[in-house]
Protein backbone atom coordinates (compact mmCIF):
# COMPACT_ATOMS: atom_id res chain seq x y z
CA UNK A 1 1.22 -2.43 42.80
CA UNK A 2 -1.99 -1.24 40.12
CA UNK A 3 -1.60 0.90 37.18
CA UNK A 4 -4.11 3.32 36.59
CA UNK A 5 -4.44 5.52 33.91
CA UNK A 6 -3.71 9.29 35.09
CA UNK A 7 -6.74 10.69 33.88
CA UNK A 8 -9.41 10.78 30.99
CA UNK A 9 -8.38 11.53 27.64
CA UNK A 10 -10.98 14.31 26.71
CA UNK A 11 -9.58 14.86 23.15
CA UNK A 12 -7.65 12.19 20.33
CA UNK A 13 -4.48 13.43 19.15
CA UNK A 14 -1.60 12.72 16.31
CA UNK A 15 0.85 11.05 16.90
CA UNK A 16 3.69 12.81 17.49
CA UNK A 17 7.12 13.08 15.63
CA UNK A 18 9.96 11.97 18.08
CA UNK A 19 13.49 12.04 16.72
CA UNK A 20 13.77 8.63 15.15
CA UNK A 21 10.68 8.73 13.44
CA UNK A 22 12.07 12.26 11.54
CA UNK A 23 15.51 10.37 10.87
CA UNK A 24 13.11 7.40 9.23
CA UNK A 25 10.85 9.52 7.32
CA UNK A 26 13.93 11.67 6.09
CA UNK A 27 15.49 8.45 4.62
CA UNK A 28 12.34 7.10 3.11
CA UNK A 29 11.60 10.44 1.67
CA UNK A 30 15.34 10.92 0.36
CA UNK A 31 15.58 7.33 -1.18
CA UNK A 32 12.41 8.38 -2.94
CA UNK A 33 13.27 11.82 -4.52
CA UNK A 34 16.15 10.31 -5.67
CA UNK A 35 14.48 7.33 -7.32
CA UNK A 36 11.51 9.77 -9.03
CA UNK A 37 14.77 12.44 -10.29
CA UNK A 38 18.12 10.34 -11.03
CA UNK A 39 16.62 10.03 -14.73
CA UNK A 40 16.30 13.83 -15.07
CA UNK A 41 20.24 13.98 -14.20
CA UNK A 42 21.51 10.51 -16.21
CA UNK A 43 23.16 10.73 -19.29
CA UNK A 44 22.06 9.66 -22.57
CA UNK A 45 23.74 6.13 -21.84
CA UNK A 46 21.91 5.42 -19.19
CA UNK A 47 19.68 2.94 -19.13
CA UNK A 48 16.26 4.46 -18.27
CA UNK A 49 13.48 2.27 -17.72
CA UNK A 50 12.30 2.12 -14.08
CA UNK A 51 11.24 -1.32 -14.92
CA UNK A 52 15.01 -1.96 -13.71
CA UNK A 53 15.17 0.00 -10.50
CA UNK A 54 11.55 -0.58 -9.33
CA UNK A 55 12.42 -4.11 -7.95
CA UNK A 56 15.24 -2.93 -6.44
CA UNK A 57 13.52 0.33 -5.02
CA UNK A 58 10.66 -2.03 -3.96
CA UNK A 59 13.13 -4.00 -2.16
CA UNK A 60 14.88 -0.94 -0.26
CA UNK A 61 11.52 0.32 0.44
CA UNK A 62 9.83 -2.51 3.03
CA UNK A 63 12.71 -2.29 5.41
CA UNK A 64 12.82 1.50 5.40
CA UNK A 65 8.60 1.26 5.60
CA UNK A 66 9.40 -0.94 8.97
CA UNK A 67 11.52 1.43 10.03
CA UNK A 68 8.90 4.07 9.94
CA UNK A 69 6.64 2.32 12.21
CA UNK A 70 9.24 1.06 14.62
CA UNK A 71 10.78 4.15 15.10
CA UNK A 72 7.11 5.96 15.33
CA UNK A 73 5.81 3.33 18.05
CA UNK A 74 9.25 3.93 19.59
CA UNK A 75 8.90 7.48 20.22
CA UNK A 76 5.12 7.67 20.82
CA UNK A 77 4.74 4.57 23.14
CA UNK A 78 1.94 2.85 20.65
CA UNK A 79 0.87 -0.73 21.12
CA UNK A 80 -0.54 -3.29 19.29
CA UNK A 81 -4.09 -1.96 19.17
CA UNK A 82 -2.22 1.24 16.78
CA UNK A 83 -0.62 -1.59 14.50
CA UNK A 84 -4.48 -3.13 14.47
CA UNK A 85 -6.10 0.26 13.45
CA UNK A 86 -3.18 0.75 10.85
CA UNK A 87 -4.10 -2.56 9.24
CA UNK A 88 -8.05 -1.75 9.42
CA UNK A 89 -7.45 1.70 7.80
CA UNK A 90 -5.58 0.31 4.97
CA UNK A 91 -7.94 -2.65 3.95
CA UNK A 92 -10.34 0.00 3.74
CA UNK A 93 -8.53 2.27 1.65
CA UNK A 94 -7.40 -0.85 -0.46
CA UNK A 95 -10.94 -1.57 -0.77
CA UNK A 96 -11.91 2.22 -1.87
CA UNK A 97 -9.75 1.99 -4.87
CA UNK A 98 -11.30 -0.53 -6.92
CA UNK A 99 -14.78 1.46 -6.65
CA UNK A 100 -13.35 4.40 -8.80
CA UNK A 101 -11.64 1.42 -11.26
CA UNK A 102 -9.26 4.66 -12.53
CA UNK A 103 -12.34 5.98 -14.35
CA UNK A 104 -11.27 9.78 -15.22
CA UNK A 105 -8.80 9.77 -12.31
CA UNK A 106 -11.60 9.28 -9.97
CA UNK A 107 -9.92 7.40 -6.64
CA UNK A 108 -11.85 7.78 -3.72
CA UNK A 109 -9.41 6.14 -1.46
CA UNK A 110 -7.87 9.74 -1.70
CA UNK A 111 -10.05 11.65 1.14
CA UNK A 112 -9.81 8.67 3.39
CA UNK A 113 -5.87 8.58 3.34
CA UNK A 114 -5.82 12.34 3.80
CA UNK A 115 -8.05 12.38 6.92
CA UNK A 116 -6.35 9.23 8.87
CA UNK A 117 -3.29 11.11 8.21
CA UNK A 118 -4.78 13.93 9.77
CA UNK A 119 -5.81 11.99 12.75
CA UNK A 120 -2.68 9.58 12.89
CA UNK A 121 0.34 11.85 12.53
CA UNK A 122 2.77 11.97 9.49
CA UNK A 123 4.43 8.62 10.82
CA UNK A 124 1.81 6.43 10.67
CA UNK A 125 0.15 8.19 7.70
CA UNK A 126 3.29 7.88 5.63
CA UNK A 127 2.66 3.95 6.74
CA UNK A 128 -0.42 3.65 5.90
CA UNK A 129 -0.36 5.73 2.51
CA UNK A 130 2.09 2.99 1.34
CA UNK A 131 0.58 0.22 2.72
CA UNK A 132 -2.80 1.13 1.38
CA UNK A 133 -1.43 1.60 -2.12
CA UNK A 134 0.34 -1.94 -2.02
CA UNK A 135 -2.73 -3.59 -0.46
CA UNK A 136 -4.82 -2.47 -3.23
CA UNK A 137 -2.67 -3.19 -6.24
CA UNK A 138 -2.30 -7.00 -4.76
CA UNK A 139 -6.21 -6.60 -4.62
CA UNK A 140 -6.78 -5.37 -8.53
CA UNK A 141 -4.05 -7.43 -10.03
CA UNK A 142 -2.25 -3.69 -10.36
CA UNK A 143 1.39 -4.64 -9.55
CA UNK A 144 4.30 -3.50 -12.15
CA UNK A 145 7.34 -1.14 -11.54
CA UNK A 146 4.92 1.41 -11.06
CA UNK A 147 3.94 0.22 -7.38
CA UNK A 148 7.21 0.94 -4.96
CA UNK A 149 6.35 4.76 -7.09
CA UNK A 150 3.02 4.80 -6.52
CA UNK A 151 3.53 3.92 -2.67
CA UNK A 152 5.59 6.33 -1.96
CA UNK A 153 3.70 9.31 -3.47
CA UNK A 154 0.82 7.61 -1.69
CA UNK A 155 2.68 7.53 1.61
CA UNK A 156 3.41 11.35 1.19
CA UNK A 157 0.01 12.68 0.62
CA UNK A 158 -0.95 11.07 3.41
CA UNK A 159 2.36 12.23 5.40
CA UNK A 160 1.80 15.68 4.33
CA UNK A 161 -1.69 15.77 6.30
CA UNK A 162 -0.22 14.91 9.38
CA UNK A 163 2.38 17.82 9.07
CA UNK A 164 -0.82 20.42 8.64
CA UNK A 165 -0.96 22.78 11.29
CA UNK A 166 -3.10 22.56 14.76
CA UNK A 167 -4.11 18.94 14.34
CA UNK A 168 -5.11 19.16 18.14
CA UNK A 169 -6.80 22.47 18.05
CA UNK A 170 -8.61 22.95 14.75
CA UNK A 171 -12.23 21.53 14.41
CA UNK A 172 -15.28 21.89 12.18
CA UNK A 173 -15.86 23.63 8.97
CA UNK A 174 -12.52 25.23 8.75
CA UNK A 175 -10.37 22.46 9.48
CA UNK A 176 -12.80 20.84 6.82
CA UNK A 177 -11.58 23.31 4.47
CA UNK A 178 -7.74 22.76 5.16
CA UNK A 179 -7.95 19.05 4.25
CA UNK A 180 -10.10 19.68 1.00
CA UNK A 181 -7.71 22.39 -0.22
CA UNK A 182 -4.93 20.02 0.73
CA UNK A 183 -6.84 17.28 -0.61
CA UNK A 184 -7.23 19.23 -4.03
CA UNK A 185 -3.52 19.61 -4.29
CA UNK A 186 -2.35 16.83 -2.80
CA UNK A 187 -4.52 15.05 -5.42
CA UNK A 188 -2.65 17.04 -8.61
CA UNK A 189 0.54 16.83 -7.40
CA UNK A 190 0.47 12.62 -6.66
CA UNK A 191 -0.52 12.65 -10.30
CA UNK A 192 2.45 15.17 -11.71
CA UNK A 193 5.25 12.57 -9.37
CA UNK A 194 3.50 9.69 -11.15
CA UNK A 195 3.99 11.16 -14.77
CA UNK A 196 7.32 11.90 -13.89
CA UNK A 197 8.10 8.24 -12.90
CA UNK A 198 6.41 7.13 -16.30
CA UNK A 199 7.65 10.01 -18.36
CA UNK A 200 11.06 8.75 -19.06
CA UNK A 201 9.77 5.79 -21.24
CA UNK A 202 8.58 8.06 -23.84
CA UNK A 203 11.90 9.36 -24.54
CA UNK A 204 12.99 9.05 -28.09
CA UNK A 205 9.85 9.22 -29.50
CA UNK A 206 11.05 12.75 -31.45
CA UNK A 207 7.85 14.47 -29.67
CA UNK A 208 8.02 17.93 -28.10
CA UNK A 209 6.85 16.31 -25.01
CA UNK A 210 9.34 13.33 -24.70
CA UNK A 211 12.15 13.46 -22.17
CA UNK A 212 15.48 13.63 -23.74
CA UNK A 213 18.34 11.86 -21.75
CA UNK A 214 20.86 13.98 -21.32
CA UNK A 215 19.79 17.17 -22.29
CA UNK A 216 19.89 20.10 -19.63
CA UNK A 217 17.71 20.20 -16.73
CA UNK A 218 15.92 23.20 -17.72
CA UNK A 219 15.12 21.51 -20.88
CA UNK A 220 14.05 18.55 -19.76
CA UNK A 221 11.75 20.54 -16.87
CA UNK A 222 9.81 22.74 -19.75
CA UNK A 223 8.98 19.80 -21.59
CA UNK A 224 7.88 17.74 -18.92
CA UNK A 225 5.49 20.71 -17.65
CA UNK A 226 4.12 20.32 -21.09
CA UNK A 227 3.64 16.89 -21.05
CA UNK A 228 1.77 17.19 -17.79
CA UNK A 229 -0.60 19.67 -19.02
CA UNK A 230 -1.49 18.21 -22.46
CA UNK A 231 -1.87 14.58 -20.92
CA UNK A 232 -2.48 14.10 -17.21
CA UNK A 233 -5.03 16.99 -15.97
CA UNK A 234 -7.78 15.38 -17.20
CA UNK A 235 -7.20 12.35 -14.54
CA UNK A 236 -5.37 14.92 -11.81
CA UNK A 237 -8.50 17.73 -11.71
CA UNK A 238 -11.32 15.25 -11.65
CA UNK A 239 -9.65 12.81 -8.86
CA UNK A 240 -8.95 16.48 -6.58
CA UNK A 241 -12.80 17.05 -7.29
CA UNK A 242 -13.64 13.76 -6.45
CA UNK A 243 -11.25 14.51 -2.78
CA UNK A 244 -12.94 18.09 -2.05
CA UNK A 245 -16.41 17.02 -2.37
CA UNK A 246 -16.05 13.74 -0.40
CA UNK A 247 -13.82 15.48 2.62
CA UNK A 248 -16.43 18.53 2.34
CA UNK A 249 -19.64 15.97 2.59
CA UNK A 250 -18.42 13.20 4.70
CA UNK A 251 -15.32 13.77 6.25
CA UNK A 252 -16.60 15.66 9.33
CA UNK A 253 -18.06 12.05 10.49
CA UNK A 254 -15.26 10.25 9.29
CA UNK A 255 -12.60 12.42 11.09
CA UNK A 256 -15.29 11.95 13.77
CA UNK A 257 -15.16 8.28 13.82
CA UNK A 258 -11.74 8.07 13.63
CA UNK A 259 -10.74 10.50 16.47
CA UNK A 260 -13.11 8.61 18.74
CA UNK A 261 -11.74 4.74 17.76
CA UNK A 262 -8.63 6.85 18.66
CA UNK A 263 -9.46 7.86 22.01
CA UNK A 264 -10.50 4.09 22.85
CA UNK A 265 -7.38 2.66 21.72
CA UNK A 266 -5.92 5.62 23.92
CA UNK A 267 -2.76 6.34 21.63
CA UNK A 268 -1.64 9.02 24.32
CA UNK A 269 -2.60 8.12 27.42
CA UNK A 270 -0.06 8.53 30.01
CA UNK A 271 0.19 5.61 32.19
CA UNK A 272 1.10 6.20 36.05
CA UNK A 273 1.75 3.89 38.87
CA UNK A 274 -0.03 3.78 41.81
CA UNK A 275 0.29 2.04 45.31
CA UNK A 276 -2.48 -0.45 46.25
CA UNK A 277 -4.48 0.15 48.35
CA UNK A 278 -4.72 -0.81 51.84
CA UNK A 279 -8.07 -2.17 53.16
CA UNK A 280 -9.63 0.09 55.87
CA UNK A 281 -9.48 -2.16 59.81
């Protein structure tokens, strides 16, 4: 018996979402809202500093990373060569960060997530986000209890580009615009999740700006918006910049290069069997 492949695959697309790969992503994305917000909601006995969670968060988070991609190759049939590009994709994004150095918020390992997300799906994005980020603070000596924080916000920007609509349909300028505007935003709000994980040390400093444990939500909410705007635009405006202009320049030849090592590793093929065939008398 041969296998063939059923036909050409004229066109690279993302990955899709299958059941388990939702149920993965939901728990990944639950555990980390709830490790970003349980400070907001302690009490003023509570022992804030992430410093103590972070290990353990870091801990819960590899398994439940694993279970990301296993459940994605699970329900979209990938193979090794996927597992291969993942790896590429994130020693190049590891390698993007360092080039910025933090200057003025200025990351350009930003765009690249956003587009492979794009390409890959929100499974392997959300993967690769968080690998990326992990990769590159082993890389710049940049580990602390701010990592398992900053790979998960890194692991849903990149997510969030695979959920953007007509990923199989949409090409050219406007689908250029869609990722820089998401790209812009994406870029502020990774920066407002990562003040809110480091916001909480600052409490009981007596500032108008400093999180108070136990005080109502709503209280807590108004001065954090505060903090956010008289501390952390500076870094969150220039690194969106930095995303729109790089996605609006480059990215049509990066999405480019990417949809077509895509096609090659043929993600979606469908396999079919075939009978062999007999030789003519």
């Amino acid at each position: 018996m041969s296998v063939r492949r059923a036909g050409p695959v004229r066109q690279a697309r993302a990955v899709r979402l299958g059941p388990r790969s939702v149920a993965a992503l939901a728990l990944v994305s639950a555990t980390g809202v709830a490790a970003f917000g349980w400070p907001l909601l302690a009490d003023s006995a509570s022992g804030l500093a992430h410093a103590r969670d972070a290990p353990w968060l870091f801990a819960a988070l590899l398994p439940l990373l694993l279970a990301v991609a296993v459940a994605t190759v699970a329900d979209a049939g990938l193979d090794a060569k996927a597992v291969a590009m993942l790896g590429v994709l994130a020693a190049a994004g590891a390698a993007l960060r360092p080039l910025g150095a933090g200057t003025a918020g200025l990351e350009p390992m930003f765009f690249l997530m956003v587009l492979s997300g794009r390409v890959l799906g929100p499974g392997f994005g959300f993967v690769l986000g968080a690998v990326s980020m992990c990769a590159s603070a082993l890389l710049t000596g940049g580990v602390g209890p701010w990592l398992p924080f900053q790979m998960l916000s890194m692991g849903w920007v990149s997510m969030g580009a695979g959920l953007l609509p007509r990923p199989d349909t949409l090409r050219g300028r406007p689908e250029l615009l869609l990722l820089a505007a998401y790209g812009a935003v994406a870029s502020v709000l990774y920066g407002t999740a990562m003040n809110l994980q480091g916001w909480t040390y600052i409490a009981g400093l007596g500032s108008g700006v400093s999180f108070v444990p136990g005080d109502p939500l709503g209280a807590n909410l108004s001065r954090f918006l505060a903090y956010v705007l008289a501390t952390s635009l500076g870094w969150d405006l220039p690194r969106a910049a930095l995303t729109v202009v790089l996605t609006l320049t480059v990215g049509g030849a990066v999405l480019k290069a990417l949809r077509r090592a895509t096609r090659r590793a043929a993600f979606d093929a469908p396999v079919a069997f075939a009978p062999p065939e007999r030789p003519e008398p």
